[in-house]
C-alpha atoms as a PDB file:
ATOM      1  CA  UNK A   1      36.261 -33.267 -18.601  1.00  0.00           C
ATOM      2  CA  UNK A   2      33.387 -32.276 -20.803  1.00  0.00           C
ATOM      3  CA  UNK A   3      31.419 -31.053 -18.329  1.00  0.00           C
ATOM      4  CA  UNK A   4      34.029 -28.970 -17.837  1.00  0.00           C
ATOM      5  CA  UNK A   5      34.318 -27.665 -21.391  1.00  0.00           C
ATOM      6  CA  UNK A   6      30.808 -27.491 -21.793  1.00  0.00           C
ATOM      7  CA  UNK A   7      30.229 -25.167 -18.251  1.00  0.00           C
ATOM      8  CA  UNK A   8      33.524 -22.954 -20.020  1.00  0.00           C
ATOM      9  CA  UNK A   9      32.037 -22.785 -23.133  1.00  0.00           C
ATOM     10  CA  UNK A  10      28.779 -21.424 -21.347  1.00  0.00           C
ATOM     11  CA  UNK A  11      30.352 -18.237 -19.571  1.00  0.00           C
ATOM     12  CA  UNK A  12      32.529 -17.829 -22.773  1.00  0.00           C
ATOM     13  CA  UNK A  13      29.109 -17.385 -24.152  1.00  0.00           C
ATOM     14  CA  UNK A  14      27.674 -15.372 -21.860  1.00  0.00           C
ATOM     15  CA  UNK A  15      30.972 -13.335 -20.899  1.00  0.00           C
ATOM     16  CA  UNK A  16      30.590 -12.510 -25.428  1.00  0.00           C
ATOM     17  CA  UNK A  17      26.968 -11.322 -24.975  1.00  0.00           C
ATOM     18  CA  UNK A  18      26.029  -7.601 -24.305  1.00  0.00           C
ATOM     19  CA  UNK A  19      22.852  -6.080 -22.658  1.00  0.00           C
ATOM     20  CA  UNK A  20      20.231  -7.048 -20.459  1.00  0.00           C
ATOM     21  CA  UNK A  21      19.669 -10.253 -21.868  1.00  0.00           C
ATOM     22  CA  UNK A  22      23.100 -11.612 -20.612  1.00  0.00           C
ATOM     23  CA  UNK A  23      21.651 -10.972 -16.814  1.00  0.00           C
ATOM     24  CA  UNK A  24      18.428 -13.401 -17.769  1.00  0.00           C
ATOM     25  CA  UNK A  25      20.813 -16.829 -16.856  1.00  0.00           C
ATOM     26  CA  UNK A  26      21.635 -15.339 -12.896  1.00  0.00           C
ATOM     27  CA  UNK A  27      20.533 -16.961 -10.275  1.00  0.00           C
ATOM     28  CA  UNK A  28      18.812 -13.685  -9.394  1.00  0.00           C
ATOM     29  CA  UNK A  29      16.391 -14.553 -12.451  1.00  0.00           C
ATOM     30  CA  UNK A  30      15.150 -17.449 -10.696  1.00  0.00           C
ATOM     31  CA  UNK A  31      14.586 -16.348  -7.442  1.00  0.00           C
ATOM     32  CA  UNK A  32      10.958 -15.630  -6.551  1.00  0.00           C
ATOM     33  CA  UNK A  33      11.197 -12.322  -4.631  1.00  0.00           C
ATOM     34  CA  UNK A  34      12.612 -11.014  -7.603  1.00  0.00           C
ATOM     35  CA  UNK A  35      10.772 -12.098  -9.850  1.00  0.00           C
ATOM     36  CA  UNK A  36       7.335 -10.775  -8.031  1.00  0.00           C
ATOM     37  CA  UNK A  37       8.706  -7.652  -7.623  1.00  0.00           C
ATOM     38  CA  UNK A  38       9.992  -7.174 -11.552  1.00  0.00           C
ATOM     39  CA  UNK A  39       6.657  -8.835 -12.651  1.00  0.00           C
ATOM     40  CA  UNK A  40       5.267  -5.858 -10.418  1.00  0.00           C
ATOM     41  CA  UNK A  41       7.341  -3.429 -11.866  1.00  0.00           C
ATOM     42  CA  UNK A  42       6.264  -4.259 -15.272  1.00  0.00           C
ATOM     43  CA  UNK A  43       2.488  -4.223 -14.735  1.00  0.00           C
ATOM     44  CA  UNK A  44       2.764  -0.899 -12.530  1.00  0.00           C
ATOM     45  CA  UNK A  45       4.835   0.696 -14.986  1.00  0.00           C
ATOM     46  CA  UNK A  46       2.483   0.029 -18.007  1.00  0.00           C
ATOM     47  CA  UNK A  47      -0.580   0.887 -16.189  1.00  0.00           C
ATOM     48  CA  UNK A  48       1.023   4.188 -15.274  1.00  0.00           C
ATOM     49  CA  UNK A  49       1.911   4.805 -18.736  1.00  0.00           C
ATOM     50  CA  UNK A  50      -1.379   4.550 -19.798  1.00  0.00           C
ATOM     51  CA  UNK A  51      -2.871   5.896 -16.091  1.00  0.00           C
ATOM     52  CA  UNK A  52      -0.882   9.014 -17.500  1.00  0.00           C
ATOM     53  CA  UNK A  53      -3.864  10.144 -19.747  1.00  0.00           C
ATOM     54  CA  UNK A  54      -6.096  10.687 -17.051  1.00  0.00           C
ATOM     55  CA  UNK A  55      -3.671  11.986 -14.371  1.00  0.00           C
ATOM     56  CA  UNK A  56      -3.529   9.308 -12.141  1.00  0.00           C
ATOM     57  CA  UNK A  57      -0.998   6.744 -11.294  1.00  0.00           C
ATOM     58  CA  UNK A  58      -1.395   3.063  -9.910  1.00  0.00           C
ATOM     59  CA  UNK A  59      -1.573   4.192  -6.480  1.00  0.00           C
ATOM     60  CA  UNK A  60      -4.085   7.069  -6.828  1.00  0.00           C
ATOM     61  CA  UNK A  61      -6.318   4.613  -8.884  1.00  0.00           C
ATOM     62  CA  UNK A  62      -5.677   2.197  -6.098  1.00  0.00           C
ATOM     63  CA  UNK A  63      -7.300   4.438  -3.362  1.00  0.00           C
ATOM     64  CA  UNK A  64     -10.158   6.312  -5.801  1.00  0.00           C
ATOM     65  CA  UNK A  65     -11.086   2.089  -6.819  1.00  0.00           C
ATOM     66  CA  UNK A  66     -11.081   1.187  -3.049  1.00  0.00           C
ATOM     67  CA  UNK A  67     -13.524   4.614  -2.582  1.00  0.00           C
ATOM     68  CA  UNK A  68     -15.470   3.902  -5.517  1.00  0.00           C
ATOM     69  CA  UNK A  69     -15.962  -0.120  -3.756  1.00  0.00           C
ATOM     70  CA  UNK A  70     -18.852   0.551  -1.885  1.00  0.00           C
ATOM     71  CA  UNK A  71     -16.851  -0.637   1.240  1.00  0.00           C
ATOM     72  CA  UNK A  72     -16.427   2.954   2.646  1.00  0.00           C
ATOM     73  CA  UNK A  73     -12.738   2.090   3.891  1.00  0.00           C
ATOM     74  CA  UNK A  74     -11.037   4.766   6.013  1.00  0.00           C
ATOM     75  CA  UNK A  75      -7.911   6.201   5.735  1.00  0.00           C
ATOM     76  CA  UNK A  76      -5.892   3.533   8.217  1.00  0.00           C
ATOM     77  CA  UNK A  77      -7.846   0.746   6.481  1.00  0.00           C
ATOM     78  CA  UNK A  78      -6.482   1.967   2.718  1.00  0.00           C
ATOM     79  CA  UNK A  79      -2.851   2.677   3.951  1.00  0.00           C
ATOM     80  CA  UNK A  80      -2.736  -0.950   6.356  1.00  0.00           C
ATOM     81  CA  UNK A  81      -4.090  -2.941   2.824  1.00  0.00           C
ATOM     82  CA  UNK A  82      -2.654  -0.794   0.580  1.00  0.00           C
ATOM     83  CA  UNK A  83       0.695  -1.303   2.412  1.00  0.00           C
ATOM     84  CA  UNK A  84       1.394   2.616   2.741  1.00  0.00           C
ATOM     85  CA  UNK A  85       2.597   5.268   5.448  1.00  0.00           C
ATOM     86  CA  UNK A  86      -0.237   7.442   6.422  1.00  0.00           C
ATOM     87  CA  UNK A  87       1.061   9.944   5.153  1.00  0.00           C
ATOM     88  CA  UNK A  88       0.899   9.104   1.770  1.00  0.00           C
ATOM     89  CA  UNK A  89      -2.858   7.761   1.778  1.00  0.00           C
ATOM     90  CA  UNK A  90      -3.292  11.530   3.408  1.00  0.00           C
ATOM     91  CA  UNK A  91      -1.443  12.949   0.262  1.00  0.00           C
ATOM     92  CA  UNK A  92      -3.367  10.567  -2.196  1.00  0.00           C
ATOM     93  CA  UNK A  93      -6.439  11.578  -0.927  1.00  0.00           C
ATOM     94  CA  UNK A  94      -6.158  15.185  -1.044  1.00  0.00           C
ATOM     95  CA  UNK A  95      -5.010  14.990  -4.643  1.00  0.00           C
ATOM     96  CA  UNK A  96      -8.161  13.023  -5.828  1.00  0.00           C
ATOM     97  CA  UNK A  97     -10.288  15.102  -3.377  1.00  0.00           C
ATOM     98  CA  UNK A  98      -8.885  18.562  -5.038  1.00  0.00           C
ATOM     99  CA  UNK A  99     -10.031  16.708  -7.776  1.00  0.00           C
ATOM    100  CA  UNK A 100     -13.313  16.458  -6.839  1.00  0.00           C
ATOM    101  CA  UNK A 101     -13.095  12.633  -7.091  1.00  0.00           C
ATOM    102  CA  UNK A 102     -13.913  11.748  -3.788  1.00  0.00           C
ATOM    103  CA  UNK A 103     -14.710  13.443  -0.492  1.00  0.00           C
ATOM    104  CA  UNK A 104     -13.618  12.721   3.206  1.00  0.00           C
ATOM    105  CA  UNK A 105     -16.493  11.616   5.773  1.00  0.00           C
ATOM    106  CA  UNK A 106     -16.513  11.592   9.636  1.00  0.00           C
ATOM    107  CA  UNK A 107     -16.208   7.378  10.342  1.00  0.00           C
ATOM    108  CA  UNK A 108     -19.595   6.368  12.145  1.00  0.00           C
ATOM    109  CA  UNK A 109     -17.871   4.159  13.641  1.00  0.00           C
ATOM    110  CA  UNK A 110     -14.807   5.709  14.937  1.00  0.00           C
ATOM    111  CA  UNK A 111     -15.297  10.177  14.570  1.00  0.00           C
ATOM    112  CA  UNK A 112     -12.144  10.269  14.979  1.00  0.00           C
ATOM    113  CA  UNK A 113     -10.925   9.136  11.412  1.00  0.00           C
ATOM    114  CA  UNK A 114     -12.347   9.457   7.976  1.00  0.00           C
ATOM    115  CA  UNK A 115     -14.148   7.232   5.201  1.00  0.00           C
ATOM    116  CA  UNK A 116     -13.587   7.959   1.873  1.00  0.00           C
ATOM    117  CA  UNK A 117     -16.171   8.058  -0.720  1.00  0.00           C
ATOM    118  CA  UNK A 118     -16.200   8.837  -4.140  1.00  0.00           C
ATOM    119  CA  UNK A 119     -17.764  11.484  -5.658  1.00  0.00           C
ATOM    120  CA  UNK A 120     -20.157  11.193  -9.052  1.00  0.00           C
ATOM    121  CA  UNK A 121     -17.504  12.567 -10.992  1.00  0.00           C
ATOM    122  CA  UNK A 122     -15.324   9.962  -8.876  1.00  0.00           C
ATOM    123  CA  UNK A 123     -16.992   7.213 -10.130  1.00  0.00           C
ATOM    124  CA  UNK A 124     -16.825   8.152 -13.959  1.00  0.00           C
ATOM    125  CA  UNK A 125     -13.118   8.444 -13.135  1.00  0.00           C
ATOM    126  CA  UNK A 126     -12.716   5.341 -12.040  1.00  0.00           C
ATOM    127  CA  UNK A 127     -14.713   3.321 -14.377  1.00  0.00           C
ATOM    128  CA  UNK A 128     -11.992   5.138 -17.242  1.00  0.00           C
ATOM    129  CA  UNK A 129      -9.222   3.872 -15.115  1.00  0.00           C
ATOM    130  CA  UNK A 130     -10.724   0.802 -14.316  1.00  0.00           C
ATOM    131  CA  UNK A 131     -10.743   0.157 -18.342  1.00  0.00           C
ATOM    132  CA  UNK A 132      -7.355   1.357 -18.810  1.00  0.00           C
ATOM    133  CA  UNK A 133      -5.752  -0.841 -15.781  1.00  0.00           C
ATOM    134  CA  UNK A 134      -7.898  -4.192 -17.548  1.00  0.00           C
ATOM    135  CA  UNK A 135      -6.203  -3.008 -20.624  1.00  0.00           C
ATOM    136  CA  UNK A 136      -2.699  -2.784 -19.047  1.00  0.00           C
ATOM    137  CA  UNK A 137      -3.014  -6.206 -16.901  1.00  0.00           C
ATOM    138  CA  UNK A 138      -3.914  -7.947 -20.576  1.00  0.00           C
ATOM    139  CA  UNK A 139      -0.725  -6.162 -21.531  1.00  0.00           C
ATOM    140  CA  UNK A 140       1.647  -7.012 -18.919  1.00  0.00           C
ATOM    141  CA  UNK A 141       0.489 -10.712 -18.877  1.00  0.00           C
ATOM    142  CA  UNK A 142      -0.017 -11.438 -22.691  1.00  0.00           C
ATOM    143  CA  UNK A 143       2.255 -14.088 -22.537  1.00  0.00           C
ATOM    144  CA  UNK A 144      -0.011 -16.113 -20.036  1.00  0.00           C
ATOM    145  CA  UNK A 145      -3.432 -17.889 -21.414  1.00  0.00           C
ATOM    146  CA  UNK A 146      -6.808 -16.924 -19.755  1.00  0.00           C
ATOM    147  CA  UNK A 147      -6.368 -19.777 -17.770  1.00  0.00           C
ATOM    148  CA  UNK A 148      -2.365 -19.419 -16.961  1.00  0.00           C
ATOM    149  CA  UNK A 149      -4.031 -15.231 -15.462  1.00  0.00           C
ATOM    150  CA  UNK A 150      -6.741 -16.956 -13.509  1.00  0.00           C
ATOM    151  CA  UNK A 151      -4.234 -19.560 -11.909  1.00  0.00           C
ATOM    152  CA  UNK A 152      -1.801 -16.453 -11.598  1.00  0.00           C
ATOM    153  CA  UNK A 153      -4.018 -14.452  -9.553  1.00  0.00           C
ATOM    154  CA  UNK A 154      -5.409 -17.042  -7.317  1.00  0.00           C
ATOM    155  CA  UNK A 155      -1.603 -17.708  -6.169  1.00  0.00           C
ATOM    156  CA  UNK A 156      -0.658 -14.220  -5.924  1.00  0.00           C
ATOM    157  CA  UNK A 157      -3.970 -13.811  -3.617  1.00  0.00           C
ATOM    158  CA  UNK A 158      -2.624 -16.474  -1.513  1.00  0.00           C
ATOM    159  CA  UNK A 159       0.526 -15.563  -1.086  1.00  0.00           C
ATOM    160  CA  UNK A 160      -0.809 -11.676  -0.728  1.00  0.00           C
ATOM    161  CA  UNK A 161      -3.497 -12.709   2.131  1.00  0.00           C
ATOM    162  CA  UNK A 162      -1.582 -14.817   4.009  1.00  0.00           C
ATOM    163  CA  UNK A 163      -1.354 -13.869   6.974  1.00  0.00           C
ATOM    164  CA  UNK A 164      -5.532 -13.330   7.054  1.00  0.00           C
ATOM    165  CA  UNK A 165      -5.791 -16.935   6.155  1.00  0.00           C
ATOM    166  CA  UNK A 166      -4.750 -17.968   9.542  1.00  0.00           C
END
């Protein structure tokens, strides 16, 4: 019989709140998928708030850092990793290279698709953006200690690159 009481008193509670913060006790808020994908949400949405200033959003940055790696990725490598149609890396890419932040090259390796490297003015791009992403991350995850961010991101790696850990 308390129990009982006690679990009524609960959604009496709950059914008196208003808002968002009434939502925070579903069973949605616990389940990992969602919570990945909101923790996402709130990292890519700060770092395109601040992205803003430069013209770029998380997924331009994403391509113009893989082009300013050193790693020379083509176009199916950045949309396969990147987890994108074609068609969008195509779109990205023209954006930053109407920019003048990177430029296509004929693959070595395969003339039949392009690498994408940055261009000088490319690179002082991204090393802006790069700044104002660190800046977001330390935003989005100030509730986490160095060490809590570190343990974070080896996880999410895991879980991100598993299926190349095979």
């Amino acid at each position: 019989m308390t129990q009982t009481v006690r679990r009524d008193n609960a959604a009496a509670a709950a059914d008196a709140e208003t808002g968002i913060e009434r939502l925070y006790s579903s069973e949605l808020a616990n389940e990992t998928e969602f919570l990945a994908a909101r923790a996402r949400s709130v990292g890519s949405r700060r770092a395109n708030e601040e992205l803003a200033a430069l013209d770029l959003k998380v997924r331009s940055y994403s391509v113009l850092s893989l082009a300013c790696s050193g790693l020379k990725p083509s176009q199916r490598e950045l949309a396969e990793f990147l987890f994108l149609d074609p068609s969008q890396i195509v779109a990205l890419v023209d954006e930053l290279e109407k920019r003048g932040a990177v430029k296509r090259k004929a693959d070595p390796r395969d003339r039949r698709s392009n690498i994408i490297t940055p261009t000088a003015a490319g690179k002082r791009l991204y090393a802006e953006a790069a700044a104002i992403v660190q800046h977001a991350g330390d935003s989005a995850l100030g509730a986490l200690s160095a060490a809590e961010r570190d343990q974070l991101r080896s996880l999410l790696r895991r879980v991100a690159f598993a299926d190349q850990q095979r």
